[in-house]
Protein backbone atom coordinates (compact mmCIF):
# COMPACT_ATOMS: atom_id res chain seq x y z
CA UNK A 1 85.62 88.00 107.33
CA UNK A 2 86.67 86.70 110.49
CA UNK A 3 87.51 82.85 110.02
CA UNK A 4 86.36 80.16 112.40
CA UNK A 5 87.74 76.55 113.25
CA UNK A 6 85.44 75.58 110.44
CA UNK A 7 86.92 74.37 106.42
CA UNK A 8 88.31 77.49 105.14
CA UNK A 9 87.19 77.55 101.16
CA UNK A 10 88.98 78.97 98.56
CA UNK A 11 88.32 78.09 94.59
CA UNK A 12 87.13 74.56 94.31
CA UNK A 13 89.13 73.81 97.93
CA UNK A 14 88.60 73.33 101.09
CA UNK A 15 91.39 74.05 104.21
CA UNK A 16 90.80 72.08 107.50
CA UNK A 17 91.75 74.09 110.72
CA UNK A 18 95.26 73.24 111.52
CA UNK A 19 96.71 72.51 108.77
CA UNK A 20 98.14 74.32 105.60
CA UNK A 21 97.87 73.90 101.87
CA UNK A 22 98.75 75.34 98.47
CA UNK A 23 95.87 75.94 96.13
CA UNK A 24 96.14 76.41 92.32
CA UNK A 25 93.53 79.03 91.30
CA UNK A 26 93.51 79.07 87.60
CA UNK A 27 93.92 81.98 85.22
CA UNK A 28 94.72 81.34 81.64
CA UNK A 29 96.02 79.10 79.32
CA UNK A 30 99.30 80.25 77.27
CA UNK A 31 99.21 80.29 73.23
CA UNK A 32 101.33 77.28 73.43
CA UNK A 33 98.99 75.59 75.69
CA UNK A 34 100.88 76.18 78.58
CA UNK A 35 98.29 76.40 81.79
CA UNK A 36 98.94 79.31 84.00
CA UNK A 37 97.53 79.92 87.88
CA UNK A 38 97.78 82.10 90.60
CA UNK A 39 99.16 79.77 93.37
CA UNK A 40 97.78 80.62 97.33
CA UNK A 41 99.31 79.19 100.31
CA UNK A 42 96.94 78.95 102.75
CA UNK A 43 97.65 78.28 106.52
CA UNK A 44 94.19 77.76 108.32
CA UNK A 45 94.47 78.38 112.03
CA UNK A 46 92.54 76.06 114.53
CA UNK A 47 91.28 79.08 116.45
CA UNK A 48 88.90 81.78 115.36
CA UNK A 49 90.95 85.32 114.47
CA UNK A 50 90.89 87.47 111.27
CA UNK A 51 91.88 86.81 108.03
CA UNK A 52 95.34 88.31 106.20
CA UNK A 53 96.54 88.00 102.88
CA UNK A 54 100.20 88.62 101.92
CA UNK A 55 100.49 89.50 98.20
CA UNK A 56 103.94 89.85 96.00
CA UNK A 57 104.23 90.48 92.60
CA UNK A 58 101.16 92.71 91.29
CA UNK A 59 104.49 93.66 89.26
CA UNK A 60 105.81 91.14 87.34
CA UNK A 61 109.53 92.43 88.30
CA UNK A 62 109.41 93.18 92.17
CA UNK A 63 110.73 89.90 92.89
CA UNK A 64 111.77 91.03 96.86
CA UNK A 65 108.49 91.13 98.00
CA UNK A 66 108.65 86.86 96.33
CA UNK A 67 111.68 86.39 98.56
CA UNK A 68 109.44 87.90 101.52
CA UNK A 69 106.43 85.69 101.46
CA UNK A 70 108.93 82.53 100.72
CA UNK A 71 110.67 83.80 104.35
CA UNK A 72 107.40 84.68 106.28
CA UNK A 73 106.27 80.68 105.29
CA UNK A 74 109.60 79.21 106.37
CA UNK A 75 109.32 81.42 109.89
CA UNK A 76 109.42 79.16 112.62
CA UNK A 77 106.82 80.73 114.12
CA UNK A 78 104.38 79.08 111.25
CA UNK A 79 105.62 75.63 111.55
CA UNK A 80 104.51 72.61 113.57
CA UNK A 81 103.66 72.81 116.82
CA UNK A 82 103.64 76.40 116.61
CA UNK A 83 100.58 76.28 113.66
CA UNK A 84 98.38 74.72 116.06
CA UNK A 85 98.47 77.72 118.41
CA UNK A 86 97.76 79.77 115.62
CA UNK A 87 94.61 81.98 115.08
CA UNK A 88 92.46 83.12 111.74
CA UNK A 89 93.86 82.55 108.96
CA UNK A 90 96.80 83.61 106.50
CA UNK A 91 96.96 83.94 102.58
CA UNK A 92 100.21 83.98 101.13
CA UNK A 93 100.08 85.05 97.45
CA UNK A 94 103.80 85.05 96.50
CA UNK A 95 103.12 85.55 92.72
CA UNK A 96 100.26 87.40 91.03
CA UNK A 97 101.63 88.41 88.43
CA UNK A 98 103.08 85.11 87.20
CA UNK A 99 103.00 86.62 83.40
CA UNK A 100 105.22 89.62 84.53
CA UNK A 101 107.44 87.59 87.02
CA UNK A 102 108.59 85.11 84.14
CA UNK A 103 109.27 87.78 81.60
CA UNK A 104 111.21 90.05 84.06
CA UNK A 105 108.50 92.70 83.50
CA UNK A 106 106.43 95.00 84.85
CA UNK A 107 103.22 94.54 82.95
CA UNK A 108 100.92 91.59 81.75
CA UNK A 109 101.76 90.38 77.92
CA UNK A 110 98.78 93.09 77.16
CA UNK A 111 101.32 96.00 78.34
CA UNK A 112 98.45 96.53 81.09
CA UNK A 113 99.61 97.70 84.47
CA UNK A 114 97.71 95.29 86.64
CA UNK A 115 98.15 97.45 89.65
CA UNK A 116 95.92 99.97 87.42
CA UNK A 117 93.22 97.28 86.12
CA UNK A 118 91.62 96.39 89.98
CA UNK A 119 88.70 95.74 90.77
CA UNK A 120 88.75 93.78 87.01
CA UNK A 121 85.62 92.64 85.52
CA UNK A 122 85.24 88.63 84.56
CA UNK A 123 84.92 89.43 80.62
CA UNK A 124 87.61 92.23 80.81
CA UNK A 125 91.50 92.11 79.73
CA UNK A 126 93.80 89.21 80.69
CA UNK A 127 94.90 92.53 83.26
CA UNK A 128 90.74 92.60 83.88
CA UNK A 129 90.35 88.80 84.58
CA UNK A 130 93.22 88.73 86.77
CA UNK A 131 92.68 91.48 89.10
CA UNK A 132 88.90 90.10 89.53
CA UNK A 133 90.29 86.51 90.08
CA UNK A 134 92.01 88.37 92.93
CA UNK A 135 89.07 90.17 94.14
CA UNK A 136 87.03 87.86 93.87
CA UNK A 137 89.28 84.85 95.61
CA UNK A 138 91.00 86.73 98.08
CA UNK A 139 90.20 90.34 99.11
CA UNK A 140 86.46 89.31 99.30
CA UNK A 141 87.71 86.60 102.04
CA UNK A 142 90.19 88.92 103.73
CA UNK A 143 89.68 91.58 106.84
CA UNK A 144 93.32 92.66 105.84
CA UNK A 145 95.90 92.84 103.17
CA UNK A 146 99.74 93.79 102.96
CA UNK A 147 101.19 94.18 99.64
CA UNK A 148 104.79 94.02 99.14
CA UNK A 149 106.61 96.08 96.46
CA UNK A 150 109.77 97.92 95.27
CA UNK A 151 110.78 100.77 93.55
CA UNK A 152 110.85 99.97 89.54
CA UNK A 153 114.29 98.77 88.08
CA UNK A 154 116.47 101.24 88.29
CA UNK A 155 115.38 102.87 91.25
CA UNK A 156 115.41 101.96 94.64
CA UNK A 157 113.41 102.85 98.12
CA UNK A 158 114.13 102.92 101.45
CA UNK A 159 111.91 100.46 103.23
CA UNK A 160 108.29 102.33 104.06
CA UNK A 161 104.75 101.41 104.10
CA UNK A 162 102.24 103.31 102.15
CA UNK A 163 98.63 103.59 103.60
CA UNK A 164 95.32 105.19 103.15
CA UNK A 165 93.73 104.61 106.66
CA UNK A 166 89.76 104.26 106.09
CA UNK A 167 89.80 102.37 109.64
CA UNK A 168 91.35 103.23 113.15
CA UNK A 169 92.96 100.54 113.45
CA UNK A 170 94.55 100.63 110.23
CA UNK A 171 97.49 103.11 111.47
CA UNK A 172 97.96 100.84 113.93
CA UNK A 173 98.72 98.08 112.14
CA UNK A 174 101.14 100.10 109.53
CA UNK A 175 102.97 101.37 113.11
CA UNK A 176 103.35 97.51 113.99
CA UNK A 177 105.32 97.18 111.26
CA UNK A 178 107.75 98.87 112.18
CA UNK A 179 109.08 100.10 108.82
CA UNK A 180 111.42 103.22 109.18
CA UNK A 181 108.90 105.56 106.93
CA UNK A 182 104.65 105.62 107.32
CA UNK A 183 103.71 107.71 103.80
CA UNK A 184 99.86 108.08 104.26
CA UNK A 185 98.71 108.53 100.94
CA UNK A 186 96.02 108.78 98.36
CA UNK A 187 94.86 105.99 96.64
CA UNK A 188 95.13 105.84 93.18
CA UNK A 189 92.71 104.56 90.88
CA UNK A 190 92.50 101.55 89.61
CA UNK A 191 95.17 99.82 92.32
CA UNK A 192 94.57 96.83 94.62
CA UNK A 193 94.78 99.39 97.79
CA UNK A 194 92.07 101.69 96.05
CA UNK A 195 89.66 98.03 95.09
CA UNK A 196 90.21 97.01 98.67
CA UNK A 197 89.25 99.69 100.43
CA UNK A 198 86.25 100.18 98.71
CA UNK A 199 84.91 96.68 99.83
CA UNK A 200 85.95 97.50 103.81
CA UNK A 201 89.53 96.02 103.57
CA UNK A 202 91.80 97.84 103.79
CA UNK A 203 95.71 97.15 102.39
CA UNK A 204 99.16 98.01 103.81
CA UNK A 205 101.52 98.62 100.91
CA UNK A 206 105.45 97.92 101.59
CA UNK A 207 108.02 99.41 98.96
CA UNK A 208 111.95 98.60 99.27
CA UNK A 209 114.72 97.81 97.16
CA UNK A 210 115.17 97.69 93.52
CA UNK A 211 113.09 96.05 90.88
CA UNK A 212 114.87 92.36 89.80
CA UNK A 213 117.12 93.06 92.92
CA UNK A 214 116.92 91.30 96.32
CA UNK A 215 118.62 93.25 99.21
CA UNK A 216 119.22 91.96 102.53
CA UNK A 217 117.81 94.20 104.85
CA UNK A 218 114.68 95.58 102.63
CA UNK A 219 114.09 91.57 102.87
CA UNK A 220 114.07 91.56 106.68
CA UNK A 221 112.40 95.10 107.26
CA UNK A 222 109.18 93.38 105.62
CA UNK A 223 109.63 89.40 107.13
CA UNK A 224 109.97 91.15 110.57
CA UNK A 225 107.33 93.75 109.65
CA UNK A 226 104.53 90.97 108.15
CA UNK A 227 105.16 88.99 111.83
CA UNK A 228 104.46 92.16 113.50
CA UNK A 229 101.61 92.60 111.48
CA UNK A 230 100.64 89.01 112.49
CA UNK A 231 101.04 89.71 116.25
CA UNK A 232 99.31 92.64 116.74
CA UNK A 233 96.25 90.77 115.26
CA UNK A 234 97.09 88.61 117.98
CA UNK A 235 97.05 85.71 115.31
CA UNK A 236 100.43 84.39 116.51
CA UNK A 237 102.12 84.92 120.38
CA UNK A 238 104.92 87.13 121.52
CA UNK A 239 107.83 84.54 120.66
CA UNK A 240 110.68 85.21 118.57
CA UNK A 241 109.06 88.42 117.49
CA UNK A 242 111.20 92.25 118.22
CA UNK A 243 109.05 94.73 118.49
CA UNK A 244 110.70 98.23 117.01
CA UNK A 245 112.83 99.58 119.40
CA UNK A 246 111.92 103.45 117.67
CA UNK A 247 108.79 104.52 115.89
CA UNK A 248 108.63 104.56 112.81
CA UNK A 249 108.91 108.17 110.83
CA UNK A 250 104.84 109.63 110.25
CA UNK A 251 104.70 111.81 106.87
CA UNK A 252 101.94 112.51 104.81
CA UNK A 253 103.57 114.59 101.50
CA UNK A 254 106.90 113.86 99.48
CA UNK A 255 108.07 114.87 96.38
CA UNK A 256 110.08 113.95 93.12
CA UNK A 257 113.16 116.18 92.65
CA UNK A 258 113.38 116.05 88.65
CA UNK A 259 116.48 116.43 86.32
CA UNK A 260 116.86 119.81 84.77
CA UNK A 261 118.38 118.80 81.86
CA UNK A 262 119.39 115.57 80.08
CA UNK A 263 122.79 114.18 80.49
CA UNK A 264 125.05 112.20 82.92
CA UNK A 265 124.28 112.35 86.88
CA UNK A 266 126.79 112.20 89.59
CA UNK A 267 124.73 111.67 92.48
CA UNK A 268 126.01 113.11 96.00
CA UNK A 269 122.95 111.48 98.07
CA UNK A 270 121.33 108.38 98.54
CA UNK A 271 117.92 106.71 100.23
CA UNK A 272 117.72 107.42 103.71
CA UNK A 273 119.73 110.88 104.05
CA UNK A 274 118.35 113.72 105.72
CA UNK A 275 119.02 117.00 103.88
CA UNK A 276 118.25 120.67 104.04
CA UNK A 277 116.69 122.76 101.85
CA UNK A 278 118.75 123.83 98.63
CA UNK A 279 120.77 120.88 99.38
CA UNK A 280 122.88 119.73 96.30
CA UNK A 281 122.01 116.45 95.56
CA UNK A 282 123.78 115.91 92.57
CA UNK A 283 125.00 117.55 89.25
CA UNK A 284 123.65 116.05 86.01
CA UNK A 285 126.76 117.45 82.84
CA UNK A 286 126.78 116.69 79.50
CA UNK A 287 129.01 114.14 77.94
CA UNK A 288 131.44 116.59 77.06
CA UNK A 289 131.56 118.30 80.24
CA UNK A 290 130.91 121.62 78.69
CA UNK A 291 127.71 122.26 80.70
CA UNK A 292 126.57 121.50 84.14
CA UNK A 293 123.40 121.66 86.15
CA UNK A 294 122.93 121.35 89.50
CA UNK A 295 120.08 119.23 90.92
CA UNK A 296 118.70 120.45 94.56
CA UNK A 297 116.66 119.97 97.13
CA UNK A 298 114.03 122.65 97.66
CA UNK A 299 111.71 121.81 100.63
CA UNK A 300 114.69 119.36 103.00
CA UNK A 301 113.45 116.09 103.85
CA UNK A 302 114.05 112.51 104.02
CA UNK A 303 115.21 110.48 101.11
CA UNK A 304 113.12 107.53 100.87
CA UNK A 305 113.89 106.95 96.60
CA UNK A 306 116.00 107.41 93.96
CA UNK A 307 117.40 106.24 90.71
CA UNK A 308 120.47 104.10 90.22
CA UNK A 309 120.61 104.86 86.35
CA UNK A 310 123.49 108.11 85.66
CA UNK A 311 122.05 108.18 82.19
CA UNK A 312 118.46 110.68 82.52
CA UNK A 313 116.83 112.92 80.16
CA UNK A 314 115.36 116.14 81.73
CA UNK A 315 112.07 115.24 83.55
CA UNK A 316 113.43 112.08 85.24
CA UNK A 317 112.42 111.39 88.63
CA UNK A 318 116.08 111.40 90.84
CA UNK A 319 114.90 111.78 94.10
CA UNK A 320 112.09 111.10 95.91
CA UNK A 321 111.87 113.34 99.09
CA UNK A 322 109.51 113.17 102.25
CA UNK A 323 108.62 115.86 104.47
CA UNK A 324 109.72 115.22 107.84
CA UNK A 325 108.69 116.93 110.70
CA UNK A 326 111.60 117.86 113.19
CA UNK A 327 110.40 115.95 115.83
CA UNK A 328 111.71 112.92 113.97
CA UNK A 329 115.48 112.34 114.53
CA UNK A 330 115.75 110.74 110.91
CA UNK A 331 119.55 109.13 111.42
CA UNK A 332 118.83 107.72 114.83
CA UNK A 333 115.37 106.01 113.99
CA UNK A 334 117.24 104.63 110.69
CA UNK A 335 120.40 103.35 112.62
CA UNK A 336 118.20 101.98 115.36
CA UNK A 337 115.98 99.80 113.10
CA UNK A 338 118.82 98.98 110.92
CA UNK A 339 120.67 97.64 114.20
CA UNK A 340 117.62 95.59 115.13
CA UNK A 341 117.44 93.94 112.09
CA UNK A 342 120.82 92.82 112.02
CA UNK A 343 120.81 91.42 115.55
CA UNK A 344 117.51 89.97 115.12
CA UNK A 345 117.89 85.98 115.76
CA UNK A 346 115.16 85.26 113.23
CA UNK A 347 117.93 86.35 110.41
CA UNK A 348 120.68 83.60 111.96
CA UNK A 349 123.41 83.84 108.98
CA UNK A 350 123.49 79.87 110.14
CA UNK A 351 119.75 79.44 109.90
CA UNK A 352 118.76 82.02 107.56
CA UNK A 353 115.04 81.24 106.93
């Protein structure tokens, strides 16, 4: 839904063109009475161009991708008299999950997983309602959508976007970025990416960091990567925005290394090594020190997850490992993009947005 230098209308609200504005779209009301919303920042541009959302949060407890949107609406390239060269419009959704996010959890008070309840239905679960609210409000307005996540607590992921291209220019888009890993995935039922697409929109997913973690350069992988975003759909110009100096690494299968036993691990490895196959990547023992297994890489690969907790049970996820083709030098690409973000003037340590 391309927008137009006409009102943009959201809820019971209308945007002019030029100007930018945070709407309250309500959800529920607490037991105690307490009224709860899904809050949208909306920047509407004065010029015709598409329309993106930016959403944080589906998980109550991936509170980077919060510290993300609050960055991308302080960038300079958003503010007066910059907005007035600006083109479509933007929907910054910093919070869906507002139940989660103020419990430090995961889930909606129903234990639903709201990235599992999409498209929602009107009469459905509080997980139900929400999800259509969503739908209904934003992905029906939207010609795009970039969702920003992390790994759970406890785990952590090197910055990546996740897509399931059902356009050409989709790739494109997830390349703009810039991120040092493209997974191209399946969708999975039930999730805002799987919704989306269905109704011709379709959703770049960004995972870094930690759950209830913030870490520095997961935070400016996706500000820098959202921009990107921005600028290849030519909503905002060329200034103050780095293209990647390297591509980003193109995979298409990964895989969990499990624990083989429960017990204590002593990782060797973290996110973003490259290893070979029958790598060690760490040896889980028992408390007494009596036994020991080893835990190993069988196809090599990329690390792009693992756990932080030393405390597993056998079956635990350790590390998640992507298939990487050998025409990707791994370190390089990561060292170069690292580099770039740390030079990158947007992320002044004097005028950190």
């Amino acid at each position: 839904m391309t927008s137009t230098a006409h009102l943009f209308r959201i809820g019971e609200h209308a945007v002019a063109p030029g100007t930018r504005r945070t709407i309250d779209l309500p959800v529920s009301v607490l037991s105690d009475h307490t009224p709860v919303t899904m809050s949208v920042h909306v920047l509407h541009g004065r010029r015709p161009g598409p329309v993106l959302f930016v959403s944080a949060a589906v998980h109550g407890d991936e509170v980077i991708g919060v510290e993300i949107a609050r960055r991308i609406l302080k960038a300079p390239q958003l503010e007066a008299p910059e907005l007035d060269k600006f083109k479509g419009t933007l929907l910054v959704i910093p919070i869906v999950n507002a139940f989660g996010f103020h419990n430090h959890s995961r889930y909606l008070p129903d234990r639903r997983d709201l990235n599992r309840s999409f498209p929602g239905s009107l009469k459905g679960s509080l997980a139900g309602r929400l999800a259509h609210l969503f739908m209904t409000e934003i992905v029906d307005r939207a010609d795009y959508g970039i969702d920003l996540h992390s790994a759970a607590i406890h785990r952590t992921n090197l910055p990546q976007i996740r897509v399931s291209p059902s356009r050409p220019d989709t790739l494109s888009l997830a390349k703009a970025f810039g991120a040092p890993v493209i997974l191209t995935s399946k969708v999975r039922g039930g999730s805002l990416r799987e919704a989306a697409q269905a109704k011709g929109t379709d959703v770049l997913v960004f995972e870094a960091g930690e759950g209830l973690r913030f870490d520095e350069m997961s935070i400016r992988a996706g500000v820098s990567g959202v921009l990107r975003v921005m600028r290849a759909l030519n909503m905002l110009g060329a200034k103050g925005i780095t293209r990647p100096k390297v591509r980003s690494i193109l995979t298409s299968s990964s895989y969990w290394v499990r624990s083989p036993a429960g017990g204590l691990l002593r990782p060797f490895r973290s996110i973003g090594d490259m290893v070979e196959p029958e790598t060690l990547l760490g040896i889980v023992s028992d408390p007494f020190g009596e036994k020991e297994r080893n835990v190993v890489a069988e196809p090599g690969g990329l690390i792009v997850g693992r756990t932080n907790l030393p405390i597993v049970n056998e079956g635990d996820g350790l590390f998640h490992i992507a298939d990487i083709s050998r025409k990707y030098d791994a370190e390089q690409t990561l060292d170069s993009l690292a580099s770039q973000l740390e030079a990158d003037p947007l992320f002044d340590e004097d005028e950190i947005i």
